[in-house]
Protein backbone atom coordinates (compact mmCIF):
# COMPACT_ATOMS: atom_id res chain seq x y z
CA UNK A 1 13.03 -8.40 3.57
CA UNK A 2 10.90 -8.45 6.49
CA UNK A 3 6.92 -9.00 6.41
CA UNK A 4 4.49 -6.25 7.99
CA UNK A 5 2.61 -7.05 11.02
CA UNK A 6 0.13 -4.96 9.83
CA UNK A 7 -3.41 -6.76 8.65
CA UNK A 8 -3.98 -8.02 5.26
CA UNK A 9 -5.95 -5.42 2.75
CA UNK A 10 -9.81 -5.50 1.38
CA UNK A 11 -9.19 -3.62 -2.10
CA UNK A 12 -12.38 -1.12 -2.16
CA UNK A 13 -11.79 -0.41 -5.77
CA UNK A 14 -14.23 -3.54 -6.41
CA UNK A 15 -17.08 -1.45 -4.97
CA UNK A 16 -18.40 1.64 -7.05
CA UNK A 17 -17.33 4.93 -5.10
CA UNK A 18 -16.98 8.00 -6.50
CA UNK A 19 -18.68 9.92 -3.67
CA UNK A 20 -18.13 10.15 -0.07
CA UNK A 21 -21.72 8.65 0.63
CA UNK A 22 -20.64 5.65 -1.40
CA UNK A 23 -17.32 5.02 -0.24
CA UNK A 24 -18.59 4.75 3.52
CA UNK A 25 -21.70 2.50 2.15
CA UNK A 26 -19.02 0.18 0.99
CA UNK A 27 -17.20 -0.21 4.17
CA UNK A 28 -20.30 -0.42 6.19
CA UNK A 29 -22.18 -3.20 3.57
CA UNK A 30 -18.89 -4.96 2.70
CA UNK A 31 -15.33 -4.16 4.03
CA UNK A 32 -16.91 -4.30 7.29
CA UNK A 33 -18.75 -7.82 7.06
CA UNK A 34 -16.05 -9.18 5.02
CA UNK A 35 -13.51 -8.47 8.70
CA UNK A 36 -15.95 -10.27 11.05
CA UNK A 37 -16.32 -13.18 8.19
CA UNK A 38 -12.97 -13.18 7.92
CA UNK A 39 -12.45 -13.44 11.82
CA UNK A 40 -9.04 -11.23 12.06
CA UNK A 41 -8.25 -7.64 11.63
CA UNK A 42 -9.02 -6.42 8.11
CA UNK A 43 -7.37 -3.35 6.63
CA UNK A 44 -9.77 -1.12 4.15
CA UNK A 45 -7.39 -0.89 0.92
CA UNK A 46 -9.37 2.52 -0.23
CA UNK A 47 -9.68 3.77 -4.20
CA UNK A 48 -10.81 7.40 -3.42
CA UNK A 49 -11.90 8.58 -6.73
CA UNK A 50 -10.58 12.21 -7.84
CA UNK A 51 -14.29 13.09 -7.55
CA UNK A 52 -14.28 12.15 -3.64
CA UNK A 53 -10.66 13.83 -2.79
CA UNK A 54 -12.72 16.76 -4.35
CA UNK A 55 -15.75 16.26 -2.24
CA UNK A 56 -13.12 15.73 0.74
CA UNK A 57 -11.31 19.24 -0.31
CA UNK A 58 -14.42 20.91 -0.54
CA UNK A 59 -15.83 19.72 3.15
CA UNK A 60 -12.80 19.23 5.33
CA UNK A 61 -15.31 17.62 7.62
CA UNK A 62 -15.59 14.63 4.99
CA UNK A 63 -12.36 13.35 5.91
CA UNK A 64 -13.00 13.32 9.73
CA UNK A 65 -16.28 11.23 8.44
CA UNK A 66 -14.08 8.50 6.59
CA UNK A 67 -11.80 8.51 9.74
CA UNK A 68 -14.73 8.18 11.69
CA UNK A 69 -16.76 5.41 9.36
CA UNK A 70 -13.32 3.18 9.71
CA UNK A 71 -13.49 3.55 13.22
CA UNK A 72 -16.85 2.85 14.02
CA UNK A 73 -16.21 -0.81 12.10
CA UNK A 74 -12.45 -1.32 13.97
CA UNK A 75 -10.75 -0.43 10.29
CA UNK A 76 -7.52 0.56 9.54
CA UNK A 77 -6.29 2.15 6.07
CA UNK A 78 -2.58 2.09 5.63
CA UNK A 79 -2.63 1.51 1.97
CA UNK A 80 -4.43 3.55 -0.78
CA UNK A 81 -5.47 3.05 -4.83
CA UNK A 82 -4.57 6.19 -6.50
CA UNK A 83 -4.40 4.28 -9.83
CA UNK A 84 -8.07 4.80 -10.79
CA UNK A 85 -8.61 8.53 -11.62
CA UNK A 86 -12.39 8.46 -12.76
CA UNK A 87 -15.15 5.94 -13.06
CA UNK A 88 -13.54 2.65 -12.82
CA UNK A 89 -17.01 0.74 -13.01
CA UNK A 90 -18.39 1.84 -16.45
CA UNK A 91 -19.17 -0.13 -19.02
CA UNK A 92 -15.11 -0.46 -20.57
CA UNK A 93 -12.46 1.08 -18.03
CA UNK A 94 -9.58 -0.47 -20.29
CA UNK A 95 -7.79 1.86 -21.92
CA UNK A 96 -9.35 5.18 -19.68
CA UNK A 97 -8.53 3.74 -16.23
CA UNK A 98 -5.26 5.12 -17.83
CA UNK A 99 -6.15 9.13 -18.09
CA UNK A 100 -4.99 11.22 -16.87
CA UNK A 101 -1.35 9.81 -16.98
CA UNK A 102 2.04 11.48 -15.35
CA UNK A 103 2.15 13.80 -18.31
CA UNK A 104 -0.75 15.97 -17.33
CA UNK A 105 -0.69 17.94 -13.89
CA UNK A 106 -3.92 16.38 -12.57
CA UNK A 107 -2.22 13.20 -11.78
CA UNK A 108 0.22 14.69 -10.25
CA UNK A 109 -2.57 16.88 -7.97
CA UNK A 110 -4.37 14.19 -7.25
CA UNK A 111 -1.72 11.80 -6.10
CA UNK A 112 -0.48 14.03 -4.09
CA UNK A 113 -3.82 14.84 -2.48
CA UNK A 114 -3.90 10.92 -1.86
CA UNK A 115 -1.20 11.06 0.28
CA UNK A 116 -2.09 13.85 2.47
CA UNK A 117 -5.73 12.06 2.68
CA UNK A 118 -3.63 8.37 3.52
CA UNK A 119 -1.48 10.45 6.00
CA UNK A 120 -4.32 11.73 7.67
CA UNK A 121 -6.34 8.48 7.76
CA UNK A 122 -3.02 5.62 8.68
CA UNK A 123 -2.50 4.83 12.82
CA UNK A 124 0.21 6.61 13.99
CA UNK A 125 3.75 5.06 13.51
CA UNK A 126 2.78 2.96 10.51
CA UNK A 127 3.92 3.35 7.49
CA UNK A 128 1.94 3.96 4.24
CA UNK A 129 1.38 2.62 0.05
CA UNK A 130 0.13 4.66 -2.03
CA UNK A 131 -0.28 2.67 -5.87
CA UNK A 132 -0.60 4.57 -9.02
CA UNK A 133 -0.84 4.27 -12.43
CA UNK A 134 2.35 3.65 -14.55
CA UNK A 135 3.33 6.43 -16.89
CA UNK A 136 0.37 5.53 -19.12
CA UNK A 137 -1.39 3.14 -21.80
CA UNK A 138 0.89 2.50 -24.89
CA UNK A 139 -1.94 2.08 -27.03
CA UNK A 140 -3.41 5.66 -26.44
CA UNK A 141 -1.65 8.60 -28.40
CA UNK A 142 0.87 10.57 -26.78
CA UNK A 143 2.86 13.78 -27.82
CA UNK A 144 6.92 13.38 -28.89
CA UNK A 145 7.78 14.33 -25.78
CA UNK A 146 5.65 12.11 -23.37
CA UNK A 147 8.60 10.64 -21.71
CA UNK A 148 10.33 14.06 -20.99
CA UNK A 149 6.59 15.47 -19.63
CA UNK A 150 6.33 12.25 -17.13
């Protein structure tokens, strides 16, 4: 095991963000001024809500923005969240942080869409993390054949 040379990661999932607008106000208000606190290079860990990969689908030119908005504060993003689906800063996220899990096509869709946005957004050469959620919540009901559908 060797460690990366690449910049330690600001987790924007602590930030609300489910549209593009929001997402950039984070890393200008707080990924950004957390790097020059911090003194050293700062990656932006992004959580891009299915609702901004959407927006992003929708408007090709809304990727070239979030490109652009890490620029313009000397960010990198080599590592995204693709665990949070929805609206993971409502009042309980507990259990529904969890939905849609690997059984339904959507999380497939939108992981996959997370990667081609992280592939599109990471310098050249460097390699990529994508995190998701595991198959799902034990404590939410699932069909006889969950395990066989993930």
């Amino acid at each position: 095991m060797s460690l990366s040379s690449l910049p330690i990661s600001y987790c924007t999932n602590v930030h609300p963000g489910r549209t593009l607008e929001e997402v950039c106000f984070g890393l200008r208000e707080y990924t950004a001024p957390t790097q020059r606190q911090f003194g050293s290079p700062l990656a932006a860990g992004l959580w891009l809500a299915d609702s901004v990969i959407q927006e992003m689908k929708a408007d090709p030119s809304g990727l070239s923005r979030l490109a652009d908005e890490l620029s313009s504060h000397d960010l990198v993003c080599y590592t995204l969240n693709a665990f949070p689906f929805g609206n993971f800063h409502s009042d309980r996220v507990k259990e529904q942080v969890y939905i849609p899990d690997w059984s339904t096509d959507s999380r497939l869709t939108y992981t996959i869409d997370c990667a081609r946005v992280l592939s599109r957004l990471m310098p050249e050469g460097t390699e990529g993390s994508l995190s998701t959620v595991p198959l799902g919540f034990k404590q939410l009901p699932h069909e006889d054949d969950f395990l066989d559908l993930c």
